[in-house]
C-alpha atoms as a PDB file:
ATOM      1  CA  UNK A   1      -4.497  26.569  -8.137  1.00  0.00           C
ATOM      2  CA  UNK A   2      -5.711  23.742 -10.448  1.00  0.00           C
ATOM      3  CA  UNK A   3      -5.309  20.467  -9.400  1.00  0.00           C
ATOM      4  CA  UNK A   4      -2.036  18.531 -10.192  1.00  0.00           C
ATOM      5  CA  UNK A   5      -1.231  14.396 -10.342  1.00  0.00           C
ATOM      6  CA  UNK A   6       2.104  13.905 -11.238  1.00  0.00           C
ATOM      7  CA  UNK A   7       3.241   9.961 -10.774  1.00  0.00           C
ATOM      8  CA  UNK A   8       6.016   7.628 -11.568  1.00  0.00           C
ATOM      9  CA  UNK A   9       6.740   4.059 -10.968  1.00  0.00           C
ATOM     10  CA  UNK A  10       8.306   1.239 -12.098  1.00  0.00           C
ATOM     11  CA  UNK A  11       9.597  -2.234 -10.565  1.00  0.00           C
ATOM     12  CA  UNK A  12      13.255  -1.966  -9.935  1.00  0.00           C
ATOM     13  CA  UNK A  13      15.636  -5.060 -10.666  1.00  0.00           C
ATOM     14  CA  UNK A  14      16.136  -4.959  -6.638  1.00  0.00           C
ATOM     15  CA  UNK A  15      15.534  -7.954  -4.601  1.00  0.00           C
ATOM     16  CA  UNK A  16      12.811  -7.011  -2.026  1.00  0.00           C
ATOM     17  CA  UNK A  17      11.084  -3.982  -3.860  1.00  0.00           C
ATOM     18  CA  UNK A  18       7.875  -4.690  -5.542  1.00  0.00           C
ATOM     19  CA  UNK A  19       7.498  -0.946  -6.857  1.00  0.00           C
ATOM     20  CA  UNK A  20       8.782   2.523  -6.528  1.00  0.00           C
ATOM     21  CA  UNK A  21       6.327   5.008  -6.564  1.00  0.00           C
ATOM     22  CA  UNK A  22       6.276   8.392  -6.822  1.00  0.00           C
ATOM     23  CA  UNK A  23       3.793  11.374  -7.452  1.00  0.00           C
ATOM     24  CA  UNK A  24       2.897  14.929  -6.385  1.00  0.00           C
ATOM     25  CA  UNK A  25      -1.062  15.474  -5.257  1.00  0.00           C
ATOM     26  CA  UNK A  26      -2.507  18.867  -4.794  1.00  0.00           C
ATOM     27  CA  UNK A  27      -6.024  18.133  -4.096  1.00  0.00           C
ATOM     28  CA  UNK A  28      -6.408  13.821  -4.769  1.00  0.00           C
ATOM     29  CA  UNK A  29      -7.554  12.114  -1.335  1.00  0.00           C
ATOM     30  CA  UNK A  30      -7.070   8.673  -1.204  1.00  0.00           C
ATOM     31  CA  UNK A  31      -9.697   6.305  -0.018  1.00  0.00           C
ATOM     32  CA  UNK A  32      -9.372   3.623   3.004  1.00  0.00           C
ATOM     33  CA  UNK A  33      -7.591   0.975   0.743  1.00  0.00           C
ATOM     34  CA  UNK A  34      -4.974  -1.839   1.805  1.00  0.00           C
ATOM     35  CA  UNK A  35      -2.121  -2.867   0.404  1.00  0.00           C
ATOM     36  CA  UNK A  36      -0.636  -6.334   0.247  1.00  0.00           C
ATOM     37  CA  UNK A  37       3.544  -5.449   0.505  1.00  0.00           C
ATOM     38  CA  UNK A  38       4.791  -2.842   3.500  1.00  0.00           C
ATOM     39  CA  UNK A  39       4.698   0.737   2.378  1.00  0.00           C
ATOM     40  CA  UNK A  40       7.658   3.070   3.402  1.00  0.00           C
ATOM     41  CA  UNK A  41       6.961   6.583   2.534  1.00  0.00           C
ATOM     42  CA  UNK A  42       9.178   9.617   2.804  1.00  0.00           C
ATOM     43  CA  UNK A  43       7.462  13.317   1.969  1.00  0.00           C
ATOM     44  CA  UNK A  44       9.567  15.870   0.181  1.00  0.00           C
ATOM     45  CA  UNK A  45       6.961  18.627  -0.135  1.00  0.00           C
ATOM     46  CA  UNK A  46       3.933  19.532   2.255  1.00  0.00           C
ATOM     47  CA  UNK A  47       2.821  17.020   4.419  1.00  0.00           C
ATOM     48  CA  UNK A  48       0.107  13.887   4.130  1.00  0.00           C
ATOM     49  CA  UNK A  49      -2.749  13.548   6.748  1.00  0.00           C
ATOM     50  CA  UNK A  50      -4.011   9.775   7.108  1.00  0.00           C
ATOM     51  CA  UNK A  51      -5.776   7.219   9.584  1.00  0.00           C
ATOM     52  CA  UNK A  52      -4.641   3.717   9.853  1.00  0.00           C
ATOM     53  CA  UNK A  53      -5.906   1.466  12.091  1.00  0.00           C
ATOM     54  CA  UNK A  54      -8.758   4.008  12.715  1.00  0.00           C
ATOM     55  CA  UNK A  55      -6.161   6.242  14.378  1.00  0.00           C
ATOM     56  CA  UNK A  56      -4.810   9.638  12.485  1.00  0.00           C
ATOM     57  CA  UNK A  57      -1.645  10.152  11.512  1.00  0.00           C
ATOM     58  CA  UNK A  58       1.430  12.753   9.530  1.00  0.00           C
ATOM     59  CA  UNK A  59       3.911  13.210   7.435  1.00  0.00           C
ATOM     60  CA  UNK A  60       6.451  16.174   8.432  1.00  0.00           C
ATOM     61  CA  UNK A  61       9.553  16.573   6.594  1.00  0.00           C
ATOM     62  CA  UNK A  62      11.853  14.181   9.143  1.00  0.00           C
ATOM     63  CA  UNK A  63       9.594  11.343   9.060  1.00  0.00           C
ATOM     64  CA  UNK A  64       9.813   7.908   7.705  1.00  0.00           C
ATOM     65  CA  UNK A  65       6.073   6.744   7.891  1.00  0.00           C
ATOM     66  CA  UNK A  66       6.299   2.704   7.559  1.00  0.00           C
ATOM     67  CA  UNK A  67       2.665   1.271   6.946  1.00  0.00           C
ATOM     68  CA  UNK A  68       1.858  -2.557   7.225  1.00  0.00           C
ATOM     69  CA  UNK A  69       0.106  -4.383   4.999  1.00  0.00           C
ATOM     70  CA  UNK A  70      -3.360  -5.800   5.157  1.00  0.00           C
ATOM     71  CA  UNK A  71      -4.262  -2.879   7.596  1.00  0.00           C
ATOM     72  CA  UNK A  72      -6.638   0.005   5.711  1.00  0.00           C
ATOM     73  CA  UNK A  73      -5.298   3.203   5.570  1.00  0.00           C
ATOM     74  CA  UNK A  74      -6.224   6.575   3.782  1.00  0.00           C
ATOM     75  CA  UNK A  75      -4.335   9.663   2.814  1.00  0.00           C
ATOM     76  CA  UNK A  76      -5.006  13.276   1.867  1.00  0.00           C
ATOM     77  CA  UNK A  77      -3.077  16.423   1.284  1.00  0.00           C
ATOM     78  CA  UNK A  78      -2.105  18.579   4.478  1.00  0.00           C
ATOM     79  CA  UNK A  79      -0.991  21.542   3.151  1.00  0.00           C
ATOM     80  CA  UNK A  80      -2.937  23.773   0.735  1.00  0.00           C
ATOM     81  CA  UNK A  81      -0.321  23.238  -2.042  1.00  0.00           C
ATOM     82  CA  UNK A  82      -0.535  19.150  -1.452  1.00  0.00           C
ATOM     83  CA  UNK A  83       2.602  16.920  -1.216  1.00  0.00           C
ATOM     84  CA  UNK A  84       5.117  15.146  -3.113  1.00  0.00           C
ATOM     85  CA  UNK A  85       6.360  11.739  -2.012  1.00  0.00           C
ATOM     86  CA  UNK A  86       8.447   8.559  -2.710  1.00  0.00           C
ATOM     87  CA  UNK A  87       7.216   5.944  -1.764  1.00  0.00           C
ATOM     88  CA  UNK A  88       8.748   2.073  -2.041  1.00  0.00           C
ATOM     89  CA  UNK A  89       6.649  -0.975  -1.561  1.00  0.00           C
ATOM     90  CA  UNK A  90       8.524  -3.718   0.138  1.00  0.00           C
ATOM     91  CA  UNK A  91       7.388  -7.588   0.412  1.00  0.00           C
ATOM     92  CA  UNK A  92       8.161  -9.936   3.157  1.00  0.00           C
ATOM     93  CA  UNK A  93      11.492 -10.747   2.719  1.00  0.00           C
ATOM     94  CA  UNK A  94      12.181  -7.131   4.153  1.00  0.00           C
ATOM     95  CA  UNK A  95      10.109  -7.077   7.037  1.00  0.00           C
ATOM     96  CA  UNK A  96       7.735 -10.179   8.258  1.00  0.00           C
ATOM     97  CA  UNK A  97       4.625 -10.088   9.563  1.00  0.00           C
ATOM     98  CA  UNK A  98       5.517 -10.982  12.744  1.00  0.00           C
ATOM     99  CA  UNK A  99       6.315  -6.776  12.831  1.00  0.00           C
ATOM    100  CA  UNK A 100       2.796  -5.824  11.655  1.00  0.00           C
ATOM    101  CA  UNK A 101       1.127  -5.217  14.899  1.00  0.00           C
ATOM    102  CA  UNK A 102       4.427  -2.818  16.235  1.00  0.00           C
ATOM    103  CA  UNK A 103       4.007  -1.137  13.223  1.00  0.00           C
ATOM    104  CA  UNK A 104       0.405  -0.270  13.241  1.00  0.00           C
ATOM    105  CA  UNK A 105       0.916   0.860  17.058  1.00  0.00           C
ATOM    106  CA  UNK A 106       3.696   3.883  16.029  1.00  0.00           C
ATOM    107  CA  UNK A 107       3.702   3.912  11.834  1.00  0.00           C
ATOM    108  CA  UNK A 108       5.869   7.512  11.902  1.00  0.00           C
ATOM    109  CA  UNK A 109       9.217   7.198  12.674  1.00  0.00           C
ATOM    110  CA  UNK A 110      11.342  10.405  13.666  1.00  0.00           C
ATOM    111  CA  UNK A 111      15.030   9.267  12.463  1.00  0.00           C
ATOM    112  CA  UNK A 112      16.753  11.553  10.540  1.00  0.00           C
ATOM    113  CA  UNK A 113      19.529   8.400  10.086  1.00  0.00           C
ATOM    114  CA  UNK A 114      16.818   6.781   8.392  1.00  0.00           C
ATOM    115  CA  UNK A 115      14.932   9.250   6.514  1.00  0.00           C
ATOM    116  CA  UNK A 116      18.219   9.940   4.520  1.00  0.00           C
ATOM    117  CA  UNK A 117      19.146   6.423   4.057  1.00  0.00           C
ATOM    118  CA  UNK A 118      15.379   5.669   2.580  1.00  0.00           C
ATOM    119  CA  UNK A 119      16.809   9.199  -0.235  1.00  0.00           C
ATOM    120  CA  UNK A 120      19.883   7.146  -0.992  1.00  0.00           C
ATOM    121  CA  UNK A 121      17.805   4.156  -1.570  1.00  0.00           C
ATOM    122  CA  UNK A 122      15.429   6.555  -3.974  1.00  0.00           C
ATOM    123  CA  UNK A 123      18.545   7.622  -5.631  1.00  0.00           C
ATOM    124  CA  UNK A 124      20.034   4.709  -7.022  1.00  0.00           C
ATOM    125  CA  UNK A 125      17.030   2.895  -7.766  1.00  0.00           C
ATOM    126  CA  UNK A 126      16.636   5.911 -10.280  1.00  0.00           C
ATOM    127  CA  UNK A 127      20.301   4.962 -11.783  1.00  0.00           C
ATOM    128  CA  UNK A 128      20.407   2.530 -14.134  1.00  0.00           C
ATOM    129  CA  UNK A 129      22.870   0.164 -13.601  1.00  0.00           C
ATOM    130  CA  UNK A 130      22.962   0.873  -9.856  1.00  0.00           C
ATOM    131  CA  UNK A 131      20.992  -1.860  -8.179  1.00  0.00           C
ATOM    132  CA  UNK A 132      23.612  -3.258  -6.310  1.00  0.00           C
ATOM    133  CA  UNK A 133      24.250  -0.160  -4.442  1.00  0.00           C
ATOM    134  CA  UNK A 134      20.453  -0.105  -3.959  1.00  0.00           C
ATOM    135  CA  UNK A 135      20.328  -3.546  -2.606  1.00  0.00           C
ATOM    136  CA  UNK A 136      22.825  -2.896  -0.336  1.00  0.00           C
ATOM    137  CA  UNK A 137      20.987   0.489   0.802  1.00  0.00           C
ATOM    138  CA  UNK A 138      18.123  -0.910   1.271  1.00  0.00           C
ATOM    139  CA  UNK A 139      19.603  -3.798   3.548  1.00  0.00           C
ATOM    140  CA  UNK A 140      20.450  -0.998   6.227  1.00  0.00           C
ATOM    141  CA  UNK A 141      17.156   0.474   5.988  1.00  0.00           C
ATOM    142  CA  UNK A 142      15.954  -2.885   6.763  1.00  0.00           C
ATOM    143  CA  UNK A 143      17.971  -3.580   9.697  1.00  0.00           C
ATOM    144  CA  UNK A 144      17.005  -0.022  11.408  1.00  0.00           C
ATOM    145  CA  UNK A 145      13.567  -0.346  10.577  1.00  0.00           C
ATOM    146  CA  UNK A 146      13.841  -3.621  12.329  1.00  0.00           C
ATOM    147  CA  UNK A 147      15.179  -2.457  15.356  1.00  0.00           C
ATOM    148  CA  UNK A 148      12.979   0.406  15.689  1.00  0.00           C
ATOM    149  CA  UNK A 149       9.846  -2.156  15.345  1.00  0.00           C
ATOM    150  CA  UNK A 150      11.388  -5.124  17.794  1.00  0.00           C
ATOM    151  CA  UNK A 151      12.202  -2.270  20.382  1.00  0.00           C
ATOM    152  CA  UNK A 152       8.829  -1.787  21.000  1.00  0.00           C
ATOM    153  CA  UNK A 153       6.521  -3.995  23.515  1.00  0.00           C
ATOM    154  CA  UNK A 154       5.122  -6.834  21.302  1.00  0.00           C
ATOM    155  CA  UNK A 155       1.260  -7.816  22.077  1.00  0.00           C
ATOM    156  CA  UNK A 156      -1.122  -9.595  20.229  1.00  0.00           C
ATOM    157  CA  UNK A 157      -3.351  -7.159  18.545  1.00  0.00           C
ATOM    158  CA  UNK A 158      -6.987  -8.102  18.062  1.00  0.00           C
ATOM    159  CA  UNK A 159      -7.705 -10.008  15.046  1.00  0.00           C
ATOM    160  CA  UNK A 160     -11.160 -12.159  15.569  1.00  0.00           C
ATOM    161  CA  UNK A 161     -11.043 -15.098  14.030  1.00  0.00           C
ATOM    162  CA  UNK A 162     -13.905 -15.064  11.828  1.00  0.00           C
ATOM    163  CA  UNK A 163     -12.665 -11.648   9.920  1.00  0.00           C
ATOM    164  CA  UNK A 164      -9.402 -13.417   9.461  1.00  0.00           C
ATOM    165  CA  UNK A 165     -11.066 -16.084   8.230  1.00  0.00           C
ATOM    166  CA  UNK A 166     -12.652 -14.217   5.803  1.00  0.00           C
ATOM    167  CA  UNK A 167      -9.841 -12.105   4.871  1.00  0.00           C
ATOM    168  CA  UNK A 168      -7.857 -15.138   4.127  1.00  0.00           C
ATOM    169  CA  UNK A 169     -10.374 -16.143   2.083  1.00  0.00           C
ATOM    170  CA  UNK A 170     -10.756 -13.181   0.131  1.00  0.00           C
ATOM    171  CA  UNK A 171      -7.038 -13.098  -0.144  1.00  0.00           C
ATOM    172  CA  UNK A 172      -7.443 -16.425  -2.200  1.00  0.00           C
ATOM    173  CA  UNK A 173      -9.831 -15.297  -4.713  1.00  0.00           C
ATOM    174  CA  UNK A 174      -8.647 -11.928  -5.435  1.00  0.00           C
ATOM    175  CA  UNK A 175      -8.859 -12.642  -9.593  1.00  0.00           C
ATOM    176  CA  UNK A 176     -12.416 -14.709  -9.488  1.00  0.00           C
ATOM    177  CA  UNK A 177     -13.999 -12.805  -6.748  1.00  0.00           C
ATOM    178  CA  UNK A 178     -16.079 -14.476  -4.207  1.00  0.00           C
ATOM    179  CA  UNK A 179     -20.571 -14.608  -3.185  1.00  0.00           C
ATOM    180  CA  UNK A 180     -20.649 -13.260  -0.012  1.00  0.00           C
ATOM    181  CA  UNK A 181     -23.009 -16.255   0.058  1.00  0.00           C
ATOM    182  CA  UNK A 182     -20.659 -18.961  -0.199  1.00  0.00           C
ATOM    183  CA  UNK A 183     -18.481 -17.550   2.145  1.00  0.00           C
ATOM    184  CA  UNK A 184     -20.828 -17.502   5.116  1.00  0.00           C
ATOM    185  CA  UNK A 185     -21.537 -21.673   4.209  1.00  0.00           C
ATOM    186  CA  UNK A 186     -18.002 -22.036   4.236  1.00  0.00           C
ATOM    187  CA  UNK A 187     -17.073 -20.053   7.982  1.00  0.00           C
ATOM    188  CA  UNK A 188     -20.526 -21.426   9.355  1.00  0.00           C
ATOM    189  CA  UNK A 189     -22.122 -17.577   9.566  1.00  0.00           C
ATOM    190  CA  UNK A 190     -24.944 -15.133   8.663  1.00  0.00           C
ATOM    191  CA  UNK A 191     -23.629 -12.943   5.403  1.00  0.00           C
ATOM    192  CA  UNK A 192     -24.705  -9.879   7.649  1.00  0.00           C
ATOM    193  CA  UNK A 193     -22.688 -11.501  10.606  1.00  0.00           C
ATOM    194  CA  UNK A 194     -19.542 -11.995   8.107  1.00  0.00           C
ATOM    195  CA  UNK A 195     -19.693  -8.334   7.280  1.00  0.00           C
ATOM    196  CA  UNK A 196     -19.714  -6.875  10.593  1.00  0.00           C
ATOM    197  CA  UNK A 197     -16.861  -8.629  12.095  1.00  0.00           C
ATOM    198  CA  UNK A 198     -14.812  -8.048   8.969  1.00  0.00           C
ATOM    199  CA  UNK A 199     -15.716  -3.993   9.583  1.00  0.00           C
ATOM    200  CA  UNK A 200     -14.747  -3.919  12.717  1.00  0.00           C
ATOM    201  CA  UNK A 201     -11.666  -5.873  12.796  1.00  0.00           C
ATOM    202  CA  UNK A 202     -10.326  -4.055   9.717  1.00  0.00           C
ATOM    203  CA  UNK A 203     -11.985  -0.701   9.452  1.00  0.00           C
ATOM    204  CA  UNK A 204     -12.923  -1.457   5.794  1.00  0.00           C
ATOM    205  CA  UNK A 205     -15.936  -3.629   4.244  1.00  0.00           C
ATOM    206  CA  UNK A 206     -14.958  -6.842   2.969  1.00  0.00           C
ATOM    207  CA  UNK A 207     -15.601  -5.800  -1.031  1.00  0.00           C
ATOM    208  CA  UNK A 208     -13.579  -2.778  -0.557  1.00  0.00           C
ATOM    209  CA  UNK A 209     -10.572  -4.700   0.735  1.00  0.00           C
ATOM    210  CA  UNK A 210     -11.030  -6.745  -2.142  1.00  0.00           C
ATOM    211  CA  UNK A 211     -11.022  -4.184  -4.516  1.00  0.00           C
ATOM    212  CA  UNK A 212      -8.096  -2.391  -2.933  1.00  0.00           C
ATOM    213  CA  UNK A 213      -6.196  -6.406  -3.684  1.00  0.00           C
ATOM    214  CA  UNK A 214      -7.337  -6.269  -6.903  1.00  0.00           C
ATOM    215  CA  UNK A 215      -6.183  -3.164  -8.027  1.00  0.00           C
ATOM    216  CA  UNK A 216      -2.883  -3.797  -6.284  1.00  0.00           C
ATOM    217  CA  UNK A 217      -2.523  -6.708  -8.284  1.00  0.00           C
ATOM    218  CA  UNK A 218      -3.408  -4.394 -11.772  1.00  0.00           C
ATOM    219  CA  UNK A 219      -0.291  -2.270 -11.203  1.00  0.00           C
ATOM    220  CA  UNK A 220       2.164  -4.985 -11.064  1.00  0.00           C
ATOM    221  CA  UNK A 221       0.793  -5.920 -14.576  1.00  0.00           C
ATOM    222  CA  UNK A 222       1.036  -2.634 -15.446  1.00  0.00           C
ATOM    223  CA  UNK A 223       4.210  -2.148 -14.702  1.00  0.00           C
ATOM    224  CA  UNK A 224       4.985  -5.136 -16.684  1.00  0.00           C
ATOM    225  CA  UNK A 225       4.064  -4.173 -19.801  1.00  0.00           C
ATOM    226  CA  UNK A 226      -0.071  -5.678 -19.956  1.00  0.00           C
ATOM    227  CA  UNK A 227      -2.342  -2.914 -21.474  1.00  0.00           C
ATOM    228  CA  UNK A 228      -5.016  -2.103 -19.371  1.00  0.00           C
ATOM    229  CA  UNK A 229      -7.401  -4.337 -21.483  1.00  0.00           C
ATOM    230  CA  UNK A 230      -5.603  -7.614 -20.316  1.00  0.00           C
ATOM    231  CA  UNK A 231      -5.424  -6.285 -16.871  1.00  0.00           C
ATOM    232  CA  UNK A 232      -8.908  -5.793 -16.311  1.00  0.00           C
ATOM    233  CA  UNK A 233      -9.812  -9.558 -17.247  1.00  0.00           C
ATOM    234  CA  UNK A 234      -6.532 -11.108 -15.277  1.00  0.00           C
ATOM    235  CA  UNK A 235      -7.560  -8.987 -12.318  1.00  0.00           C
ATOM    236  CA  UNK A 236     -11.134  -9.534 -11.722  1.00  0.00           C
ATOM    237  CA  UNK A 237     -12.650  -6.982 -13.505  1.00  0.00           C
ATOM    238  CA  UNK A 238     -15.810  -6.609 -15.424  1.00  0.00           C
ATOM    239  CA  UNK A 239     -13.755  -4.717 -18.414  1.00  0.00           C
ATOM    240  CA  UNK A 240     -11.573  -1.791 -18.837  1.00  0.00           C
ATOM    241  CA  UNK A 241     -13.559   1.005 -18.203  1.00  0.00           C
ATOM    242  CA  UNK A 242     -14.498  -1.058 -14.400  1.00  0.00           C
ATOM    243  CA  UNK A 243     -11.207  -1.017 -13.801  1.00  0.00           C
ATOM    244  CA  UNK A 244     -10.315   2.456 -14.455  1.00  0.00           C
ATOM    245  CA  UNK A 245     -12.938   3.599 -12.523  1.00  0.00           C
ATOM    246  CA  UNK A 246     -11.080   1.977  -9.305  1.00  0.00           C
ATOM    247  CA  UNK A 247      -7.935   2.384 -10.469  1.00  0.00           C
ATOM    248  CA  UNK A 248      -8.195   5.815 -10.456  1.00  0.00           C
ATOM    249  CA  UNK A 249     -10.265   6.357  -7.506  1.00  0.00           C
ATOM    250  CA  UNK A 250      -7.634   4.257  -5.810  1.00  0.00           C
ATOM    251  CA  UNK A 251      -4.269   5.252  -7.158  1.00  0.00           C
ATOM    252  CA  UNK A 252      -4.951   8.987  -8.294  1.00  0.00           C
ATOM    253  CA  UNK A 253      -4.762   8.500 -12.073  1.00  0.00           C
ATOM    254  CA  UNK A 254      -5.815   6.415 -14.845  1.00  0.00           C
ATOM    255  CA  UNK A 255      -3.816   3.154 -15.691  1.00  0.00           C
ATOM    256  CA  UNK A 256      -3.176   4.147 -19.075  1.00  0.00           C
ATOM    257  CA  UNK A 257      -1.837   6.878 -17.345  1.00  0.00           C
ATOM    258  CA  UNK A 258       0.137   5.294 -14.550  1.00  0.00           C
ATOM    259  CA  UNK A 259       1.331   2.577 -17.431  1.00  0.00           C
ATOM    260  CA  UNK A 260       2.728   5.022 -19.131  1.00  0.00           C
ATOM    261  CA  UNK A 261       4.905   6.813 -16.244  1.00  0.00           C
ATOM    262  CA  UNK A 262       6.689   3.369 -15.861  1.00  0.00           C
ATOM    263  CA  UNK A 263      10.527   3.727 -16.557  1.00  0.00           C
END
């Protein structure tokens, strides 16, 4: 069976939602990349395999799999004939960060209340004209997600200071990049040092993190209108053909491409 990438996204009108994604994978394995807004993904076909938090994880058919930001996480196909998802990208104002840690501890939730009310959601973001019924959809899924996350026992997962530190840091130059150089002056620590603790706190190397930021940051533009071009310099990167390379390595397809399947 030859390969298939099918994908579609756009940024809804919807208070909340920073993109609705969706796409069908046969063979395309994501890489351990981050996100910076709360990923809620429902599977409609086949299944998704994927470690977060350096634990492994799936996607059957009744599960809502909710996946924090800042936290690395990978995906691949677990059935031969791949998956199809939806997948909607939610900031803040949904869900704080305060519900990270209870999130990364159980990200697949069995609630078949939920996994339809995250479909209705889906459907009238897809209706033009509909947002209000969308907005109001997407305040229940709030609310249960909420109570599924508080219900659980809260403790302070492990986030050593120094990789937050650095994370923060590289959270603040996402566009202009930053000398792994200047950061050790600046957090008082050997380069080598700086990249270790970032490793092991997040399961990811400090430059991919940053790339995974930057190319978050090149499909809001996309989805705006930019051409690729004036993404690539207002994101960080070298030129166009740089950022394709990640882009697609990243996302699955090209961002001509994924430009192009915006509604």
């Amino acid at each position: 069976m030859a390969a298939r990438q099918e994908v579609t996204a756009w940024r809804p009108r919807v208070p909340g939602v920073t993109e609705v994604f969706h796409a069908h994978f046969t063979e395309y394995a994501y890489p351990m990349h981050v996100h910076d807004a709360w990923t809620l993904l429902i599977v409609d076909d086949g299944a998704v395999r994927y470690d977060l938090d350096r634990h492994e994880h799936g996607t059957p058919h009744d599960t809502v799999s909710l996946l924090p930001p800042h936290v690395p996480h990978n995906g691949s196909p677990a059935t031969p004939h791949g998956f199809r998802k939806r997948v909607l990208y939610l900031d803040s104002s949904l869900l704080g960060d305060e519900l990270i840690g209870p999130a990364v501890d159980g990200p697949d939730l069995r609630d078949p209340v939920l996994r339809r009310r995250v479909g209705q959601v889906h459907g009238a973001l897809g209706r033009p004209g509909d947002e209000l019924e969308a907005e109001s959809r997407l305040a229940l899924v709030g609310e249960r997600l909420r109570e599924h996350l508080r219900r659980r026992a809260t403790r302070q997962r492990p986030d050593p200071v120094l990789a937050r530190s650095l994370r923060e840091l590289l959270d603040g130059h996402v566009a202009e990049g930053l000398v792994l150089a200047d950061a050790a002056r600046l957090l008082h620590a050997h380069p080598a040092h700086l990249v270790r603790a970032f490793s092991t706190a997040y399961g990811i190397p400090p430059h991919q993190y940053l790339m995974s930021r930057r190319v978050g940051r090149a499909r809001r533009l996309l989805l705006d209108g930019l051409a690729p071009g004036e993404v690539a310099v207002a994101t960080g990167f070298c030129d166009q053909a740089h950022l394709t390379r990640h882009f697609k390595k990243l996302v699955g397809v090209t961002p001509g491409r994924y430009r192009l399947s915006s509604r």
